[in-house]
Protein backbone atom coordinates (compact mmCIF):
# COMPACT_ATOMS: atom_id res chain seq x y z
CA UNK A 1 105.75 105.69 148.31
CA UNK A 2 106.00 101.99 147.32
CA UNK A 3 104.99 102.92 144.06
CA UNK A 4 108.27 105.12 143.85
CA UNK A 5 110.82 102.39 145.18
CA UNK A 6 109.13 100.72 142.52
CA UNK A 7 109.92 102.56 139.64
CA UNK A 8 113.38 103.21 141.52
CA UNK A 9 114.24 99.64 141.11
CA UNK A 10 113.13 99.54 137.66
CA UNK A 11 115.61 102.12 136.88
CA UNK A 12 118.29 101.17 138.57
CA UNK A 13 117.75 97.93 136.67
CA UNK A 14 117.80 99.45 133.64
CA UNK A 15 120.91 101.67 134.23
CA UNK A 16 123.38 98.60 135.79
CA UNK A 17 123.10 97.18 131.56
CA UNK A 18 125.96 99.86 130.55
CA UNK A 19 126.22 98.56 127.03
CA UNK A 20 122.02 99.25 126.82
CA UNK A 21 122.27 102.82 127.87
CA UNK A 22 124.24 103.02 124.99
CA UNK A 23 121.75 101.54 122.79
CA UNK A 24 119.08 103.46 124.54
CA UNK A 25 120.88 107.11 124.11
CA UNK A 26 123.55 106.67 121.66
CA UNK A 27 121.93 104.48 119.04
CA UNK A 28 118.74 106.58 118.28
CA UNK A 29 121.20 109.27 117.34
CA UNK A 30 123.01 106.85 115.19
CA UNK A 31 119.81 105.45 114.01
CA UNK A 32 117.98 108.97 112.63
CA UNK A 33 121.10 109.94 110.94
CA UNK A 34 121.40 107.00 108.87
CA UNK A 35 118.00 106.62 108.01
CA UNK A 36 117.45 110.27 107.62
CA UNK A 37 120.04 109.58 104.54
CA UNK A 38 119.01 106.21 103.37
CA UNK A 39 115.32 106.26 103.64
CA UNK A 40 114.65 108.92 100.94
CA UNK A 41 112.55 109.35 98.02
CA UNK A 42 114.67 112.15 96.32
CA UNK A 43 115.58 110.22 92.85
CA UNK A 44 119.34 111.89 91.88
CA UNK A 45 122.59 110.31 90.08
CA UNK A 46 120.23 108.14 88.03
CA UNK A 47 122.71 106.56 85.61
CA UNK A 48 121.42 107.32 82.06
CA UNK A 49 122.68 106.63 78.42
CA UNK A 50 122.78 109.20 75.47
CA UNK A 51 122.32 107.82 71.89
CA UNK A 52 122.13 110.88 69.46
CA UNK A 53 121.49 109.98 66.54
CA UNK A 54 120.25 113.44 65.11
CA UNK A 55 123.84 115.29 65.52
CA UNK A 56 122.49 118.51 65.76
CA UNK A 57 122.97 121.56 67.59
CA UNK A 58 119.71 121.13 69.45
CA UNK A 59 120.41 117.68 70.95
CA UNK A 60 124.23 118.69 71.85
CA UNK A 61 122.52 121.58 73.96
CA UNK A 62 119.85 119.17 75.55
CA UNK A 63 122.86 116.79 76.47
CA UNK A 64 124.62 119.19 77.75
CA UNK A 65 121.64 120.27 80.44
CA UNK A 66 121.44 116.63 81.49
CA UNK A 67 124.72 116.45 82.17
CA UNK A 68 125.27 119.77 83.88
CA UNK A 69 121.96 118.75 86.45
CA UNK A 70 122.66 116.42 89.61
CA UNK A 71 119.35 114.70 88.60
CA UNK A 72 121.42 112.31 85.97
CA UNK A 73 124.71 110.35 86.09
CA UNK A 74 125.77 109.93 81.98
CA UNK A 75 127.22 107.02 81.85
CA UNK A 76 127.09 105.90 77.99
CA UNK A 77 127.22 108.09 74.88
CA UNK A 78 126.98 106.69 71.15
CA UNK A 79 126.18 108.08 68.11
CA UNK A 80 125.38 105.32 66.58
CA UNK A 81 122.02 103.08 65.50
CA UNK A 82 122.75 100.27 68.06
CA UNK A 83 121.02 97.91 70.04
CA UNK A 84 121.35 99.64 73.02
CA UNK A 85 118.50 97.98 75.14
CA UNK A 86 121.60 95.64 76.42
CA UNK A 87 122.52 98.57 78.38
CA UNK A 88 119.12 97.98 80.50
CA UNK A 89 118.99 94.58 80.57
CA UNK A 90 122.53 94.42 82.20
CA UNK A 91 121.73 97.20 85.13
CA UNK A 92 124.52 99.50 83.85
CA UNK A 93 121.54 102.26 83.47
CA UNK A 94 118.25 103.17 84.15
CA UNK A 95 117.68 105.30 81.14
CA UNK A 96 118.51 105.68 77.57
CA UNK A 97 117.76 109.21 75.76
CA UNK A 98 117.44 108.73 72.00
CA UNK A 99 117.60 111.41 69.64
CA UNK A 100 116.73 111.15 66.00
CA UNK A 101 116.25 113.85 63.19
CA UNK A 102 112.22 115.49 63.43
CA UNK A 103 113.14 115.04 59.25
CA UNK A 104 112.21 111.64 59.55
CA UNK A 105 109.10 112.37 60.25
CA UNK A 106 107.60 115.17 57.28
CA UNK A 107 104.57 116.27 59.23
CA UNK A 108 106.94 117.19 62.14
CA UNK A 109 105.81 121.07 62.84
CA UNK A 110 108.64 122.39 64.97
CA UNK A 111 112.47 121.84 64.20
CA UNK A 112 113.25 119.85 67.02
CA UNK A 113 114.77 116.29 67.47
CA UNK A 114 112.64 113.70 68.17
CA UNK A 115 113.50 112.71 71.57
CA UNK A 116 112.49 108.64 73.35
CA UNK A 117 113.08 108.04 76.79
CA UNK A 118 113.40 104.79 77.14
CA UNK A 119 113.07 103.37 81.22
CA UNK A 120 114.00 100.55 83.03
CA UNK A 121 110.32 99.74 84.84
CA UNK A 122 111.68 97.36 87.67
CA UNK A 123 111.40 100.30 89.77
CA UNK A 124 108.81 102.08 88.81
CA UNK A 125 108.73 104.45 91.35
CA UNK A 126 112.31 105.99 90.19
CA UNK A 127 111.33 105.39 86.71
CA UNK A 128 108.16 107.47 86.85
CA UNK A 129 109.98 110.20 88.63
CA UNK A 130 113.33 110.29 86.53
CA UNK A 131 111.02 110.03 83.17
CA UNK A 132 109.66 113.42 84.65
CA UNK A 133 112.95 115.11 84.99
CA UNK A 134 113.73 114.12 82.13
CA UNK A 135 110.49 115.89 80.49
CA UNK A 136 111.18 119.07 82.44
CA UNK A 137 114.88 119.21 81.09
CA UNK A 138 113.53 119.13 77.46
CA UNK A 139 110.77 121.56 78.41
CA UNK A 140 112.75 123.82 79.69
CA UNK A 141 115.00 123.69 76.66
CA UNK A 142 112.14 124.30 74.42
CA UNK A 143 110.25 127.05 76.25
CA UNK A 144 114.07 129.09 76.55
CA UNK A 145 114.10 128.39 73.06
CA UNK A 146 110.96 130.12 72.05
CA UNK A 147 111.65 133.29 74.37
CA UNK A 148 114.80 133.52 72.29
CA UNK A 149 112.54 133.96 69.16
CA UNK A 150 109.87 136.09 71.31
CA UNK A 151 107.50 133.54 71.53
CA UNK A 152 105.65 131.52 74.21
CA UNK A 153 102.79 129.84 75.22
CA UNK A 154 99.31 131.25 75.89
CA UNK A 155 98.80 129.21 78.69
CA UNK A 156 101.66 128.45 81.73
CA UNK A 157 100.85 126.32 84.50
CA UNK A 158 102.57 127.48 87.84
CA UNK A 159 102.85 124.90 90.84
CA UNK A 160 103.30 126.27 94.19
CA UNK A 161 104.34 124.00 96.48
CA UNK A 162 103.05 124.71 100.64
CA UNK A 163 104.63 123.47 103.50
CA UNK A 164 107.90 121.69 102.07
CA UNK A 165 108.75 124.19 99.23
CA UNK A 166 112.12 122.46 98.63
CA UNK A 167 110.42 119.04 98.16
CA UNK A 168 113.11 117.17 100.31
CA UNK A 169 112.04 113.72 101.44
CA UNK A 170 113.41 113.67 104.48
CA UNK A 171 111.38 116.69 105.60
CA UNK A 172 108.54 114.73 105.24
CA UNK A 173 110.10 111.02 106.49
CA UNK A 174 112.11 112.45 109.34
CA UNK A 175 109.48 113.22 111.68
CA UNK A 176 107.98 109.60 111.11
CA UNK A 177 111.36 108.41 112.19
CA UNK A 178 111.32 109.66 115.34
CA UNK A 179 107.93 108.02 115.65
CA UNK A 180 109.36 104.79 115.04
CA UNK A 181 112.24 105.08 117.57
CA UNK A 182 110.10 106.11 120.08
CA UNK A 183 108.02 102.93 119.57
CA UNK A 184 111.03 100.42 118.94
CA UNK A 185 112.63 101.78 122.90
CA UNK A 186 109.51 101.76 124.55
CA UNK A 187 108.39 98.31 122.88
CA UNK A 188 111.29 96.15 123.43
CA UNK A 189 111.97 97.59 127.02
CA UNK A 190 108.79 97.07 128.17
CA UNK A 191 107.32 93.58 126.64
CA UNK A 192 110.75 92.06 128.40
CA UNK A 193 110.09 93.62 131.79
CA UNK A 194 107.79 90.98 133.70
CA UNK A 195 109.61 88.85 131.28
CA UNK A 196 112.53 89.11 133.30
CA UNK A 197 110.82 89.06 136.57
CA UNK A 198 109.38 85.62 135.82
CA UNK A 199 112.90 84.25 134.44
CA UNK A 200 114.90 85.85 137.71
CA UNK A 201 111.83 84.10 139.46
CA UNK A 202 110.89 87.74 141.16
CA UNK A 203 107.80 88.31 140.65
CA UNK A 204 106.67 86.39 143.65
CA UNK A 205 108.47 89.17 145.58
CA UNK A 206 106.41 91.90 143.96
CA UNK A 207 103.28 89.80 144.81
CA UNK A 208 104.15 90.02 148.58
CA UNK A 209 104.99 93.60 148.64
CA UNK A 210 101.49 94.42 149.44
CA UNK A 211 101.99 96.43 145.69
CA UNK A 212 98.52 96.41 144.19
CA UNK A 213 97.94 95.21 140.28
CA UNK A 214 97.41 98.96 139.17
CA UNK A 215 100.84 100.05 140.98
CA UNK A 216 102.86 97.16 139.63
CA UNK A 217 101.32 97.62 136.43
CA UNK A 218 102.27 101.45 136.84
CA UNK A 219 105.41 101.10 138.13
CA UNK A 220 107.00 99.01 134.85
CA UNK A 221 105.23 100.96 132.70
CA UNK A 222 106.69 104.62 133.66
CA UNK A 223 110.06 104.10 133.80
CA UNK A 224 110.39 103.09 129.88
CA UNK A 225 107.66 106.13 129.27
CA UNK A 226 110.64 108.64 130.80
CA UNK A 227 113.26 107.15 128.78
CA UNK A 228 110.96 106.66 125.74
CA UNK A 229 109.96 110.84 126.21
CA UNK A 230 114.00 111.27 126.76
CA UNK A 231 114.20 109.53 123.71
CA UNK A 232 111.87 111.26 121.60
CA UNK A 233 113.06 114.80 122.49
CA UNK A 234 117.15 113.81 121.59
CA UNK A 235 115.15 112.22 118.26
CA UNK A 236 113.38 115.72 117.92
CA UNK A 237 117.17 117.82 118.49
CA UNK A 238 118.43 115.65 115.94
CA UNK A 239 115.98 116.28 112.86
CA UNK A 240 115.60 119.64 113.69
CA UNK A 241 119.25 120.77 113.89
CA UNK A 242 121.34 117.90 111.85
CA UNK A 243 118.79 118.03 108.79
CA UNK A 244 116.95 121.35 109.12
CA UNK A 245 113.68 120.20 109.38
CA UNK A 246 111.19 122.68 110.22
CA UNK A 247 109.18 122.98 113.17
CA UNK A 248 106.63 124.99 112.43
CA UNK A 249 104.48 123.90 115.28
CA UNK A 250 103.73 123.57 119.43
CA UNK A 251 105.66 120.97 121.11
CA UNK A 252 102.67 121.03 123.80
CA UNK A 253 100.61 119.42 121.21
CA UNK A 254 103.37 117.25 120.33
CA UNK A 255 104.33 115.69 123.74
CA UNK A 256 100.58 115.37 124.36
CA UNK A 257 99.90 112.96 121.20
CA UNK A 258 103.08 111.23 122.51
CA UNK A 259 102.00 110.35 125.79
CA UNK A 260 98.43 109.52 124.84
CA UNK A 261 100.24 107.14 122.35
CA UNK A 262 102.97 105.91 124.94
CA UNK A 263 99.86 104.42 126.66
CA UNK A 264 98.77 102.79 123.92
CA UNK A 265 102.18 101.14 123.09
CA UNK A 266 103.54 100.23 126.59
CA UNK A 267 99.98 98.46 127.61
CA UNK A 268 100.42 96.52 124.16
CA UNK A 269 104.06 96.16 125.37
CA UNK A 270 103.07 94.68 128.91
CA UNK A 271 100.33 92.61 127.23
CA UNK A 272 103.00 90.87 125.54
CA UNK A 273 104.83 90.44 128.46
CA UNK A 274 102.30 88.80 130.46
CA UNK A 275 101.57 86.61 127.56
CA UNK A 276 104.99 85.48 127.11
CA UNK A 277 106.65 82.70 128.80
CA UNK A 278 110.11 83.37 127.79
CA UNK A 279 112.39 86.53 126.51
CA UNK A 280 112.79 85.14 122.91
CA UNK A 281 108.62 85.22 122.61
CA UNK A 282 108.42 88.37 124.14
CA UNK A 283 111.14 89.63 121.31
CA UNK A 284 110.05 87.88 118.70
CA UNK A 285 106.33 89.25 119.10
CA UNK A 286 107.40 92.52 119.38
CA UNK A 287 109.43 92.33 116.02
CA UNK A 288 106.44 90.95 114.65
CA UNK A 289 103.97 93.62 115.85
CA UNK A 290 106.55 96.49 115.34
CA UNK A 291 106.98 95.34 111.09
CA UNK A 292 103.14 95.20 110.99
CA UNK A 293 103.15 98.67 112.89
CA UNK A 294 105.02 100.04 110.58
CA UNK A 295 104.47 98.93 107.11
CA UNK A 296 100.37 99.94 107.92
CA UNK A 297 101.27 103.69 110.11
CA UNK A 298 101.67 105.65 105.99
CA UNK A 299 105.64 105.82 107.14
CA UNK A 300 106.55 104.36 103.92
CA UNK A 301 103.29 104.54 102.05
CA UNK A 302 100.36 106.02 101.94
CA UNK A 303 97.57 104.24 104.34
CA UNK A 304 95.00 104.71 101.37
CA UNK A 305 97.23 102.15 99.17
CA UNK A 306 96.15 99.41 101.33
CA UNK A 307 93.65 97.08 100.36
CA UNK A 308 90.29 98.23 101.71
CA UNK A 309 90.27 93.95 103.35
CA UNK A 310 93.18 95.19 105.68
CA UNK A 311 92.19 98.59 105.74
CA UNK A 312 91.11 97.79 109.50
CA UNK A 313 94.01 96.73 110.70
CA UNK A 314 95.72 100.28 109.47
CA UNK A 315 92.59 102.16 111.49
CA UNK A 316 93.33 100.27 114.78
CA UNK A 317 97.35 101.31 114.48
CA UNK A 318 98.24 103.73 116.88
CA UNK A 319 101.23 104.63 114.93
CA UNK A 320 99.47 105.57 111.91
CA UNK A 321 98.03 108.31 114.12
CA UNK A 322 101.53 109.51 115.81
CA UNK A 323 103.09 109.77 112.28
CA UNK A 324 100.18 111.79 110.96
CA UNK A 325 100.14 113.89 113.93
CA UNK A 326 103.94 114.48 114.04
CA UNK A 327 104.09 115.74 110.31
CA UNK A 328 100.97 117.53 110.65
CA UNK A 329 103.04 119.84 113.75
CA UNK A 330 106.56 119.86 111.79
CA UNK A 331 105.48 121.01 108.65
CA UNK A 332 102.18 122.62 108.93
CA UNK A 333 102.42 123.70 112.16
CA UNK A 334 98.85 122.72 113.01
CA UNK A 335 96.78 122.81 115.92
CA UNK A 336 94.72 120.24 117.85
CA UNK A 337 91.44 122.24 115.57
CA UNK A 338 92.81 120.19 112.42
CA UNK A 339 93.95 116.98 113.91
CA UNK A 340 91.70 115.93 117.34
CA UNK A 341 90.16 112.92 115.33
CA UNK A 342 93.48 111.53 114.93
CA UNK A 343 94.11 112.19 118.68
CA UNK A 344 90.81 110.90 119.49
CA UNK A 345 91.13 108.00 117.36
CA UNK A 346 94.63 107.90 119.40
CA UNK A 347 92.85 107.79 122.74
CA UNK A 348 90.25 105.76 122.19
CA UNK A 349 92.82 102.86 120.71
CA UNK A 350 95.04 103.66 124.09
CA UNK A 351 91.96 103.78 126.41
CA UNK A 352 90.92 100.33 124.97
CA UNK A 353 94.77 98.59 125.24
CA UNK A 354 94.95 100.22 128.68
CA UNK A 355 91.58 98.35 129.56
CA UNK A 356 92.92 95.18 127.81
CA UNK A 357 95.81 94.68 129.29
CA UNK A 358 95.33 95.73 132.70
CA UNK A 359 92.27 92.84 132.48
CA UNK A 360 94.80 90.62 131.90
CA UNK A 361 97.62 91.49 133.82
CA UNK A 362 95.34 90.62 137.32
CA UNK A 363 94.38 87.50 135.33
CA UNK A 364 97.74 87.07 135.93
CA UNK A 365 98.43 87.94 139.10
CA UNK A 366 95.58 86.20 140.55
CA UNK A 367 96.79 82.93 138.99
């Protein structure tokens, strides 16, 4: 019963701060539709340039597809021999498509132009990818071509994509997002909790409400896990009926892996707390934490690019293990048979910040 009143209080607490029930409900909402739209690897409108210098009937037709697809923005044409590498150098494209006359070159065997792609490398990520499209349009052209003339090659290569046929990003990123909301609410909420009990000089009171360590601990900790889970599941409407994101899988096995990883995140969160003398450490540890959460969970890239030095610090990230879980659900629709390492992995890393923290937290309560 005192355990209730408790988490009563911290509740009440948290619903008095109007304008953070706004942030709490409101701005995840906000939050997964703008990143569902910003935070995309889909490469389209890259702005190109066109220099054909072959002026042949070929070329006109392949400049025509690249205009016609939403893949490429032309934003230069010339016929001429120019020095058009000022064009990169200045940002006004990303790519220039030259095309000169296959009679230049005598040993040419088919009657095609001779087509360079030429690619701003800054970003190589969107170079490598539009340098692709760019080899399908052309491709494409050539293989249409040679059905004209009943021809074609004796051997086809046919991809078949599983689980995200379409290839759109955010079918893959939008899960992880909710992932990361879920950890920003219940991180910041939590590491300022005793925070704020030692600033409002409080905590004395819980120390005299005959409330043992376990049901203080407890009793900050579930309160942010129900708005957290509240959280997660308006996250989970969101992607599933704003962006059409599949969800192929059970949502038992999904709010399972969530509250084995709430544990691990709030008893981080209250470690913090109790290490913290003041509200700005407690914040500016968890923005530390959260960027180092993030940047090793495979959100953004994949956890086998990191350096096999740090690699350790990605295994002992219990949101490298939500994330993986979360897409594994949406778009495979998995069971717990292909993924109870990562939820073991998952418990052991929550069973072992439980243990930690709750050490610590009658460390400092016997002080």
């Amino acid at each position: 019963m005192k355990l209730f009143y408790l988490i009563k209080k911290e509740l009440i607490e948290i619903v008095r701060q109007k304008e953070l029930l706004v942030l709490m409900f409101v701005g995840p909402v906000i939050q997964i539709i703008v990143l569902g739209y910003v935070i995309s690897s889909d490469v389209r409108h890259v702005p190109v340039g066109v220099v054909d210098l072959s002026r042949g009937r070929t070329a006109a037709r392949i400049i025509q597809r690249v205009r016609q697809s939403p893949l490429f923005d032309v934003r230069y044409e010339s016929g001429r021999s120019e020095d058009y590498l000022h064009l990169l150098k200045k940002g006004e494209v990303k790519a220039v498509l030259v095309f000169r006359d296959a009679a230049e070159r005598p040993r040419a065997p088919l009657h095609y132009p001779e087509v360079q792609i030429l690619m701003d490398g800054v970003d190589s990520n969107t170079s490598m990818i539009a340098a692709g499209y760019f080899n399908g349009v052309v491709r494409d052209y050539i293989l249409d071509d040679m059905k004209k003339l009943g021809r074609g090659l004796p051997l086809t290569a046919r991809a078949t994509f599983r689980f995200n046929p379409q290839l759109r990003s955010i079918n893959y990123m939008g899960p992880g997002i909710v992932a990361i909301l879920l950890t920003i609410i219940t991180m910041f909420l939590t590491s300022a909790s005793l925070v704020r009990e030692k600033e409002q000089q409080t905590m004395d009171t819980l120390l005299i409400s005959r409330l043992s360590p376990l049901e203080i601990y407890v009793g900050k900790a579930l309160p942010t896990a129900l708005i957290g889970m509240i959280d997660m599941l308006i996250g989970l409407l969101v992607v599933v009926l704003w962006f059409r994101i599949p969800f192929r899988g059970s949502i038992f096995y999904l709010f399972l892996a969530c509250l084995v990883y709430l544990a691990a995140i709030l008893s981080y969160a209250l470690l913090i707390s109790v290490l913290s003398s003041t509200s700005q450490q407690a914040m500016f540890f968890s923005w530390f934490s959260l960027v180092l959460f993030l940047l090793m969970s495979g959100f953004l890239t994949p956890v086998e690019n990191i350096p096999p030095v740090l690699r350790l610090l990605a295994d002992i990230n219990p949101l490298r293990y939500l994330v993986r879980i979360i897409r594994e659900i949406f778009l495979k629709g998995n069971g717990i048979a292909y993924f109870w390492k990562d939820l073991m992995a998952l418990a052991a890393i929550s069973l072992a910040l439980v243990s930690l923290s709750l050490l610590r937290f009658k460390r400092f309560i016997s002080k």
